[in-house]
Structures are given as structure tokens and as C-alpha cells.
N, C-alpha and C. Protein backbone atom coordinates (compact mmCIF):
# COMPACT_ATOMS: atom_id res chain seq x y z
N UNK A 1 -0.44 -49.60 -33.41
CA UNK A 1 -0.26 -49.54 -31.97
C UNK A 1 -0.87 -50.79 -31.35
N UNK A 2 -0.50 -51.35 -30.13
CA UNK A 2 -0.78 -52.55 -29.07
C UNK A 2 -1.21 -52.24 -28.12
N UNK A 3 -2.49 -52.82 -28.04
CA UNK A 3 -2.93 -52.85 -26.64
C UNK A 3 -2.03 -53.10 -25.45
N UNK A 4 -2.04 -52.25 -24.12
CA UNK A 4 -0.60 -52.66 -23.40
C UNK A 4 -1.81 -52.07 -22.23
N UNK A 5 -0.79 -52.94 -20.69
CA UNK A 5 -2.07 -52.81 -19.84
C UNK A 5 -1.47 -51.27 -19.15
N UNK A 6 -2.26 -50.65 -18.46
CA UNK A 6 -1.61 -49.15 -18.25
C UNK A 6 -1.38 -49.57 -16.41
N UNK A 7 0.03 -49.16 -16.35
CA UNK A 7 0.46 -49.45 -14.40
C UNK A 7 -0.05 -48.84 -13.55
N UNK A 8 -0.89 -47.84 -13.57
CA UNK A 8 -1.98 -46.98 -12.76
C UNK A 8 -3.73 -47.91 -12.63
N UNK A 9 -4.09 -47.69 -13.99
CA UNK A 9 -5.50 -48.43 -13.61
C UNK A 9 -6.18 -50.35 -14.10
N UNK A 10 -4.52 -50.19 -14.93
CA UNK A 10 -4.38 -52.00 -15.39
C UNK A 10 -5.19 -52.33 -16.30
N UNK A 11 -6.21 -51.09 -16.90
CA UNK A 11 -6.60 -51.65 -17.94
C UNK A 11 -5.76 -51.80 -19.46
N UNK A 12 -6.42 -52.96 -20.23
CA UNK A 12 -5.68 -52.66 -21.53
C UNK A 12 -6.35 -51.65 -22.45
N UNK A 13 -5.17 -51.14 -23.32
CA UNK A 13 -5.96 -49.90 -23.44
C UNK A 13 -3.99 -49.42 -24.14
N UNK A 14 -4.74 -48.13 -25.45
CA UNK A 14 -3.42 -47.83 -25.71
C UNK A 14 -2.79 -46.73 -24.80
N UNK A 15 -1.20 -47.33 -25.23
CA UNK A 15 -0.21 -46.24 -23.76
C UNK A 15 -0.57 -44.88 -24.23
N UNK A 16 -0.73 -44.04 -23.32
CA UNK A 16 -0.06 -42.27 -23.84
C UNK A 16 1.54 -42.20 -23.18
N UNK A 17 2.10 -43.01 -22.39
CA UNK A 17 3.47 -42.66 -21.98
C UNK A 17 4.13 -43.94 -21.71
N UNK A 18 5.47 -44.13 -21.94
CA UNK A 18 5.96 -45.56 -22.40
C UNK A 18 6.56 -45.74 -20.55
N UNK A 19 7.03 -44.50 -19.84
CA UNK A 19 7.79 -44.36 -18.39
C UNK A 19 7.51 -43.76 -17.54
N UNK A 20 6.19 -43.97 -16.46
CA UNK A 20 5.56 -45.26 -16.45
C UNK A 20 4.64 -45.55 -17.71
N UNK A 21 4.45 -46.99 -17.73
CA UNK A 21 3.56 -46.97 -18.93
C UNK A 21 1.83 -46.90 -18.55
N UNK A 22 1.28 -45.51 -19.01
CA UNK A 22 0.36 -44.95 -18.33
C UNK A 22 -0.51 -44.92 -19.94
N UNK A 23 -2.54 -44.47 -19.41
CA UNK A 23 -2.99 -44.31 -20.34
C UNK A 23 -3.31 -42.80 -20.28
N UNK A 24 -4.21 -42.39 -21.84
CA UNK A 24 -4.05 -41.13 -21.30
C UNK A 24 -5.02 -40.43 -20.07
N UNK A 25 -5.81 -41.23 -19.40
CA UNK A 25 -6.67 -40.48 -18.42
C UNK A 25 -5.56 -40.18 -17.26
N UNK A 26 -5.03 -41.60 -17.09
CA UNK A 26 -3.95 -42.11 -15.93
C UNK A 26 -3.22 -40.98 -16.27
N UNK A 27 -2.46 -40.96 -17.10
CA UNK A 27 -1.32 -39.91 -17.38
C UNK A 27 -2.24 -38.49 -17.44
N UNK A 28 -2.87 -37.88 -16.89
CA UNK A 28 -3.77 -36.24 -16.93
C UNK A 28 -3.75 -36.28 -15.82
N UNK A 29 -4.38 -36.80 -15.08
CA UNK A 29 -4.65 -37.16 -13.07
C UNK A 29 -3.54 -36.92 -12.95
N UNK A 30 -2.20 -37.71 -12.98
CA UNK A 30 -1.22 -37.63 -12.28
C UNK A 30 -0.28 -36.26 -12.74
N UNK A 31 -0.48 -35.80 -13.93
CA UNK A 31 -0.04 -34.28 -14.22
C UNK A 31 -0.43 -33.29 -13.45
N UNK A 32 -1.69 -33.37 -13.51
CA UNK A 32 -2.65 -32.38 -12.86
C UNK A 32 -2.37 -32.40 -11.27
N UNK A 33 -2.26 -33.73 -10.39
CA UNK A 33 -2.32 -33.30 -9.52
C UNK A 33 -0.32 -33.21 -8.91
N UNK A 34 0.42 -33.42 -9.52
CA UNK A 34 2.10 -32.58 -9.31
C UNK A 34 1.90 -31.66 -9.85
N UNK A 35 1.04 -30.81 -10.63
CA UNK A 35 0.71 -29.27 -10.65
C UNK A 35 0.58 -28.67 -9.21
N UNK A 36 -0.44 -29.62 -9.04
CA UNK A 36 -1.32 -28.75 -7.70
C UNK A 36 -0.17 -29.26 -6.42
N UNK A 37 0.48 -29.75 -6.68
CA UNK A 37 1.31 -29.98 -5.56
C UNK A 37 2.75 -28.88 -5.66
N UNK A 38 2.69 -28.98 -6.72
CA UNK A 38 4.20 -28.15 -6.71
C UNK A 38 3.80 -26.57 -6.68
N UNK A 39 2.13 -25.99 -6.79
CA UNK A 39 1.94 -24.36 -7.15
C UNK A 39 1.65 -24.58 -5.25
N UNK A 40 0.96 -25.37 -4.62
CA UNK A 40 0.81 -25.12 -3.12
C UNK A 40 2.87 -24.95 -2.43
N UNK A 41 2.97 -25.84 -2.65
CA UNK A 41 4.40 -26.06 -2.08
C UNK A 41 5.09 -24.73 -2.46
N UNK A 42 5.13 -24.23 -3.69
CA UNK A 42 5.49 -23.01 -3.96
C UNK A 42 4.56 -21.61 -3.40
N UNK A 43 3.41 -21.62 -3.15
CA UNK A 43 2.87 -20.67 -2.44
C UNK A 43 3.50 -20.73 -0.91
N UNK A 44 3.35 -21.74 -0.52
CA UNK A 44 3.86 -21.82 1.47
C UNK A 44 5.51 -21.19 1.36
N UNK A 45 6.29 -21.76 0.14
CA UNK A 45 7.73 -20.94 0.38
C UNK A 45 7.57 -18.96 0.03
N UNK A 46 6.54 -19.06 -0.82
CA UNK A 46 6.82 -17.34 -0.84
C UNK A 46 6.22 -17.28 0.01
N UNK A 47 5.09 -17.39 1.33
CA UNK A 47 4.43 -16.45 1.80
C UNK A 47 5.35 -16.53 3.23
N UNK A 48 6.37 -17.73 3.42
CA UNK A 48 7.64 -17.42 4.52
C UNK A 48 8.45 -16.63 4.39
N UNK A 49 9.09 -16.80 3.04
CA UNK A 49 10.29 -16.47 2.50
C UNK A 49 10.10 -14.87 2.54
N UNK A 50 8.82 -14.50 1.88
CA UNK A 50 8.42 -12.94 2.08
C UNK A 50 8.16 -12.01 3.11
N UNK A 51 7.69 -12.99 4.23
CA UNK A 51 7.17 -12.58 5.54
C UNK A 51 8.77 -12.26 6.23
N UNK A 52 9.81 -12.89 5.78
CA UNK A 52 10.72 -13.16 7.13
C UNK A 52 12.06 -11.79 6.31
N UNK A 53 11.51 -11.69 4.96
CA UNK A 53 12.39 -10.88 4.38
C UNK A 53 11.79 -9.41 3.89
N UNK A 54 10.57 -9.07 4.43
CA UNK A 54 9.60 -8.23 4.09
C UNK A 54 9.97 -6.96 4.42
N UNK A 55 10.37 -5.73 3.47
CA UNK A 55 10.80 -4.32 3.75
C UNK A 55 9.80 -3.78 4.65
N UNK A 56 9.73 -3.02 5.63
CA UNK A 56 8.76 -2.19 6.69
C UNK A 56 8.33 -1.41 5.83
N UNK A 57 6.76 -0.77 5.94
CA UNK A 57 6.43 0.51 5.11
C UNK A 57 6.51 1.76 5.54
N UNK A 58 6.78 1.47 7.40
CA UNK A 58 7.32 3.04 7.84
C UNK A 58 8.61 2.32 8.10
N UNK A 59 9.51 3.22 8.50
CA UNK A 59 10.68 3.07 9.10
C UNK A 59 10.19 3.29 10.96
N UNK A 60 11.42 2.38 11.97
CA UNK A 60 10.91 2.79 13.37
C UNK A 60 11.33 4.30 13.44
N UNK A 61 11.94 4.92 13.01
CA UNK A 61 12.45 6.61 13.32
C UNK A 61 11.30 7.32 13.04
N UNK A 62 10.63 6.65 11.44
CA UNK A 62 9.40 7.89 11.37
C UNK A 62 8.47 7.33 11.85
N UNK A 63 8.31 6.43 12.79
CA UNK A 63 7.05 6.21 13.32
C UNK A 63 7.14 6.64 14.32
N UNK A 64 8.35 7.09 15.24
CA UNK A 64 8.59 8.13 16.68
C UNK A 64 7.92 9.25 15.82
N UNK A 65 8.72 9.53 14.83
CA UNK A 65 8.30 11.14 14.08
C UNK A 65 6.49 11.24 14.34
N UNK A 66 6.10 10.31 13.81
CA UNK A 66 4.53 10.11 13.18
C UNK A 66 3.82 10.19 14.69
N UNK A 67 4.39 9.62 15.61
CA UNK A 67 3.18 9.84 17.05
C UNK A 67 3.60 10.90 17.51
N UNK A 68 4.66 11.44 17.51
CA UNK A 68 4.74 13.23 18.26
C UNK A 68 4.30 13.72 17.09
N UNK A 69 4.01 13.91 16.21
CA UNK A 69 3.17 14.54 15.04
C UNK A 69 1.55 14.59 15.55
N UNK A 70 1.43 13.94 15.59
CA UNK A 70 -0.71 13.24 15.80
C UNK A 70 -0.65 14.24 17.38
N UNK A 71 0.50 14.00 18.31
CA UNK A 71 0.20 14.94 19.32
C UNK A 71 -0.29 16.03 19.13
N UNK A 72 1.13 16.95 18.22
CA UNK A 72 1.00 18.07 18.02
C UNK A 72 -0.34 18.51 17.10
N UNK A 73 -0.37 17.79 16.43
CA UNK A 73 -2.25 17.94 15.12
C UNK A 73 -3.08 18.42 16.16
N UNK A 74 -2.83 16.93 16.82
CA UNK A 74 -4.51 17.63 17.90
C UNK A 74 -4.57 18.54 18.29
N UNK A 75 -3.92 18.71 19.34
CA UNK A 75 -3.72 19.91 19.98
C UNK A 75 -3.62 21.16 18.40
N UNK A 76 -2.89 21.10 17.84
CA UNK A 76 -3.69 22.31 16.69
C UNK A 76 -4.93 22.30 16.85
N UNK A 77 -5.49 21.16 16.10
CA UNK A 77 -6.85 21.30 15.41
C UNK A 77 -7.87 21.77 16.58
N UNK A 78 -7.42 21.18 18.08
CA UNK A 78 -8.04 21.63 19.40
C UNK A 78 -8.44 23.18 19.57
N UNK A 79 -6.88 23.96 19.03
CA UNK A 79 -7.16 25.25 19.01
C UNK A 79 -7.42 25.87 18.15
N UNK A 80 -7.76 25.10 17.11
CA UNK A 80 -8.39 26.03 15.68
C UNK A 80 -9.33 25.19 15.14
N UNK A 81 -10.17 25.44 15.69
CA UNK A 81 -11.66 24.93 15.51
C UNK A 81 -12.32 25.11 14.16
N UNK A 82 -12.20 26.14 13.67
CA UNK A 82 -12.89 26.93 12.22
C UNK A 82 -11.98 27.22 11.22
N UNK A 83 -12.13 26.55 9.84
CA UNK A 83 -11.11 26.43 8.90
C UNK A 83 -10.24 27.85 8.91
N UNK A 84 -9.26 27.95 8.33
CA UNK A 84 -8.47 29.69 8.29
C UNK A 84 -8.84 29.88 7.14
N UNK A 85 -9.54 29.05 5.81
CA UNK A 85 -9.50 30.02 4.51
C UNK A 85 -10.26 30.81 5.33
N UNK A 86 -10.11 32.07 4.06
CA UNK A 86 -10.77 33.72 4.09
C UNK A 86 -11.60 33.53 4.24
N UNK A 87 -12.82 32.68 3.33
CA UNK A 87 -14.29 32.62 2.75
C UNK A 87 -14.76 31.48 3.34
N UNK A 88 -14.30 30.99 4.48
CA UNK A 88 -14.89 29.78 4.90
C UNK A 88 -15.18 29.78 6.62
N UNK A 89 -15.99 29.57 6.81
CA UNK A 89 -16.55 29.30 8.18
C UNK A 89 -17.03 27.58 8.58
N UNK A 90 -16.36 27.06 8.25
CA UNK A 90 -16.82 25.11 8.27
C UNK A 90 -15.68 24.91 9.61
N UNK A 91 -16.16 24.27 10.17
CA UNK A 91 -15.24 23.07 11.40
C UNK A 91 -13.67 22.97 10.61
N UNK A 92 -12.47 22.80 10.83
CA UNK A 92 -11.90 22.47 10.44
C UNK A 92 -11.27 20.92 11.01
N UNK A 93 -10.98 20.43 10.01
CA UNK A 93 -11.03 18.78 9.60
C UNK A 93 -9.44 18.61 9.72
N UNK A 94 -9.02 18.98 8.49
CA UNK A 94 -7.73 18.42 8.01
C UNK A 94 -6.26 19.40 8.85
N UNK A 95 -5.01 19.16 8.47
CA UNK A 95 -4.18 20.38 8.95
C UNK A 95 -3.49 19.92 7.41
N UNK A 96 -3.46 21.52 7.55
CA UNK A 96 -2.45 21.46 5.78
C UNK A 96 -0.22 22.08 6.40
N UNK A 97 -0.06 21.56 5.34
CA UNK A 97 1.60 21.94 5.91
C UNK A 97 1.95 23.07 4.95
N UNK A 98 1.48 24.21 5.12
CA UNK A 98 1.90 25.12 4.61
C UNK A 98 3.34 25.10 3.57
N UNK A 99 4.44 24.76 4.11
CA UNK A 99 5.59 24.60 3.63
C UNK A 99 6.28 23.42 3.38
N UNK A 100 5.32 21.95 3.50
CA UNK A 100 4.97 20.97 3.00
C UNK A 100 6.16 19.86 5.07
N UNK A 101 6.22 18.91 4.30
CA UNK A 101 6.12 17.78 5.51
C UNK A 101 7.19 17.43 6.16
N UNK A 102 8.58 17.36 5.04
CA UNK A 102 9.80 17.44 4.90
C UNK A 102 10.20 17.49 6.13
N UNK A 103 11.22 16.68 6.39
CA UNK A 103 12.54 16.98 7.73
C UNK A 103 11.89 17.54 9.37
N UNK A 104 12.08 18.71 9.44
CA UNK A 104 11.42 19.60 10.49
C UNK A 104 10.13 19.74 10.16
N UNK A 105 10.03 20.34 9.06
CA UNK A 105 8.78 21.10 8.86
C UNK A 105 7.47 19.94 9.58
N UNK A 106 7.54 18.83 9.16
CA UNK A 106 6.27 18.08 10.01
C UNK A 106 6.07 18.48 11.06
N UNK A 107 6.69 18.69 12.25
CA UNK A 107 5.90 19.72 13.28
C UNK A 107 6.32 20.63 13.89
N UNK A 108 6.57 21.56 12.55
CA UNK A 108 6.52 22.97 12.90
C UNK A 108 5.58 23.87 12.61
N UNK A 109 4.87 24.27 13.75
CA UNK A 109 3.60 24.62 13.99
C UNK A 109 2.92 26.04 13.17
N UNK A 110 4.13 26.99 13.02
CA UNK A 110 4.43 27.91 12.83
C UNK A 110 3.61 27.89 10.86
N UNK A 111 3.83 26.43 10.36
CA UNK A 111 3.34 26.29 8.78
C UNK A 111 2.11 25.65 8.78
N UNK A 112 1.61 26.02 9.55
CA UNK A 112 -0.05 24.68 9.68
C UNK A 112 -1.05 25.57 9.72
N UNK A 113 -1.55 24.70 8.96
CA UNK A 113 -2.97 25.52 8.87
C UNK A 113 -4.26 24.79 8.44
N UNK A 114 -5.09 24.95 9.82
CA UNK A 114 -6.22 24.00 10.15
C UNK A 114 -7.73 24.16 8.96
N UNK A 115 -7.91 23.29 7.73
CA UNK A 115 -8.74 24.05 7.06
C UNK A 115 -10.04 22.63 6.63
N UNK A 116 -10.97 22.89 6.64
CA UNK A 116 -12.10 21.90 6.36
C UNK A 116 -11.83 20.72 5.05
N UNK A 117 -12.38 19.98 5.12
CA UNK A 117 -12.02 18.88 3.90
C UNK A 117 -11.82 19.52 2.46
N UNK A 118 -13.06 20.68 1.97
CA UNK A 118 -13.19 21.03 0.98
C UNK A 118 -12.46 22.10 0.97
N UNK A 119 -12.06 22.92 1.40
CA UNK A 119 -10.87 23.98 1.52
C UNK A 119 -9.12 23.21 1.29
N UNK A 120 -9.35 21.99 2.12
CA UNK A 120 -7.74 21.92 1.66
C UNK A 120 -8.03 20.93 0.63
N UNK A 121 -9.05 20.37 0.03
CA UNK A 121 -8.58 19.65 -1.02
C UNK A 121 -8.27 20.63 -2.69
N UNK A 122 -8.85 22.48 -2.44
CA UNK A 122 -9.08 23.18 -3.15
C UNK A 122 -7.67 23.66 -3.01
N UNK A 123 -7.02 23.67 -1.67
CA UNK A 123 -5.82 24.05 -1.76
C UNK A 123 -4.50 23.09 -2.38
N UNK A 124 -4.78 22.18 -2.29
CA UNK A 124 -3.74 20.98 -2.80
C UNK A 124 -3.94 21.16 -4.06
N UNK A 125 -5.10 21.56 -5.49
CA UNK A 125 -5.91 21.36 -6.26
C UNK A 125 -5.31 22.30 -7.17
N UNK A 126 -5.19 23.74 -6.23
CA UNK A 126 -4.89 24.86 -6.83
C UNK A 126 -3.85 25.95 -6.12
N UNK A 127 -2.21 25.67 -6.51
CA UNK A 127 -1.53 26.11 -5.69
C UNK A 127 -1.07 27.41 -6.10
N UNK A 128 -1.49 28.08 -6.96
CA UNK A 128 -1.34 29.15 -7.15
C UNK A 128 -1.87 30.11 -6.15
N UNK A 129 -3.54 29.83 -6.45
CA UNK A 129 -4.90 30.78 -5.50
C UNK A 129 -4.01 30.41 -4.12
N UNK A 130 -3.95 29.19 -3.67
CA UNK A 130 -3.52 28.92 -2.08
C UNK A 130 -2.00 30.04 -1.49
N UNK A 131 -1.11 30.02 -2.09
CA UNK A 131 0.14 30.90 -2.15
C UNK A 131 -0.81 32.51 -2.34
N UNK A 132 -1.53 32.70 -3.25
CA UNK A 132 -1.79 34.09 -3.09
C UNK A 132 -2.34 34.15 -1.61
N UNK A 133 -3.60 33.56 -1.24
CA UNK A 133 -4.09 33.43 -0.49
C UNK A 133 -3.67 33.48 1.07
N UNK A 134 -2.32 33.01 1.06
CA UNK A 134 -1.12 32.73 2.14
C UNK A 134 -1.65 31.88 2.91
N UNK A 135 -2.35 30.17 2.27
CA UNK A 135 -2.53 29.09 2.94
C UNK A 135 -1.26 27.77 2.31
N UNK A 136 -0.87 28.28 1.41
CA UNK A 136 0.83 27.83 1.00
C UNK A 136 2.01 29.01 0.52
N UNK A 137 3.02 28.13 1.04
CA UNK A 137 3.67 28.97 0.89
C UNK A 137 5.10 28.19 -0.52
N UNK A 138 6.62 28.82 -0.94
CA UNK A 138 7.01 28.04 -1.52
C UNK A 138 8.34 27.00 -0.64
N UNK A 139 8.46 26.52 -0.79
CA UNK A 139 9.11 25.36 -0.01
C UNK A 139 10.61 25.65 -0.55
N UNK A 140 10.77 26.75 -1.17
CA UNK A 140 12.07 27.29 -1.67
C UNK A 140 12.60 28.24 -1.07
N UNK A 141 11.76 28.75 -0.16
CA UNK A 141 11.58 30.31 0.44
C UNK A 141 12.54 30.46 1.81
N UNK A 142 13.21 30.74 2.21
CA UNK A 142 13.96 30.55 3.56
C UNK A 142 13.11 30.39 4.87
N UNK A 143 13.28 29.58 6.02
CA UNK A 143 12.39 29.53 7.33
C UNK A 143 13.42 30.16 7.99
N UNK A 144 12.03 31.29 8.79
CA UNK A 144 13.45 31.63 9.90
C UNK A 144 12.53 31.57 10.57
């Protein structure tokens, strides 16, 4: 091999690349930094490209649904102060959907039932006891 001068820092010194004829420090720098140019340039196009094409995580219909919902909660939970399990006397916290969330059923009042953190997480937990219990019901069952 021949000493050849490198077109970046002009020293002589052997080539690592014949086009440009670079050495190898010269030729790492300039890799390294069209890395870092082409992963930025490629971050700024996804975080547009994603923003301007980005699926919603509610829909606008169920977010009408979702604020006349929070109405109606309160006002439950307003009038049922003390969980409904049998064996429980705690504040009630949560509202459970008896006949689950589906279509209508989200606020139909008629399947709710106002029960403390640890009561409905026992009911979600264990849907057998909850159905005996008549704090669920089956979501197969006819509403009238």
C-alpha cells in the first residue's frame, strides 16, 4: 500500500476509501455523523407524519356518550352513599354495571350499583358469588 494524502484532513497516511479518498478516522466522522443526520431527519418525518395521521382513542360519539355518563354516575353515587354489598357498610367509591357497559346499558340506571373499591374489585374477581349475590347479573338475560 502508498501513502496517499486523505481529502478531509490532507494528511499522508494510508486510504480506508478510494471515493472520496478518505483515511480511516476521516472516513468514521463522516459515517457517523450521516447516521445522525439521517435517524434525526427520520424522527421529525414520523413524529408529523403520525401526528397528522393519528387514529383518536375515543371516538367524538363516545365521548358525547362518556360526559352524559359522568352526569348520570354522580348523581348515582350522590344518592347512594354506602356500598349495596350485603356485608359492607364503606362509602361507596366505584359504580359497577351490573349488566356490563354495552350500547344502552352505560346509562341505564336501573343496572348500577354503587359499591366501595374493595367490594367491586371482589365483584369483578369473582362472578359467580357477585350473580348469586344479585350485584351482577348475566348479560344474556333479557332487559325489560
Amino acid at each position: 500500500m502508498k501513502l496517499k494524502e486523505c481529502t478531509e484532513c490532507k494528511e499522508m497516511t494510508y486510504l480506508w476509501k478510494s471515493k472520496p479518498a478518505l483515511c480511516k478516522n476521516c472516513w468514521i466522522k463522516i459515517s457517523l455523523s450521516n447516521q445522525l443526520k439521517s435517524k434525526s431527519d427520520k424522527s421529525v418525518r414520523k413524529s408529523t407524519k403520525s401526528s397528522a395521521n393519528r387514529i383518536k382513542s375515543v371516538s367524538d360519539k363516545k365521548l358525547v356518550e362518556l360526559r352524559d355518563y359522568r352526569k348520570i354516575r354522580d348523581e348515582y353515587l350522590a344518592d347512594h352513599k354506602v356500598c349495596q354489598h350485603p356485608d359492607c357498610k364503606n362509602l361507596s367509591e366505584d359504580l359497577h354495571h351490573a349488566k356490563g357497559r354495552v350500547g344502552s346499558l352505560l346509562t341505564d340506571v336501573r343496572f348500577f350499583k354503587a359499591l366501595c373499591r374493595s367490594c367491586h374489585r371482589w365483584v369483578e374477581e369473582n362472578p359467580e358469588g357477585a350473580k348469586a349475590l344479585g350485584l351482577s347479573l348475566s348479560r344474556l338475560d333479557r332487559v325489560e
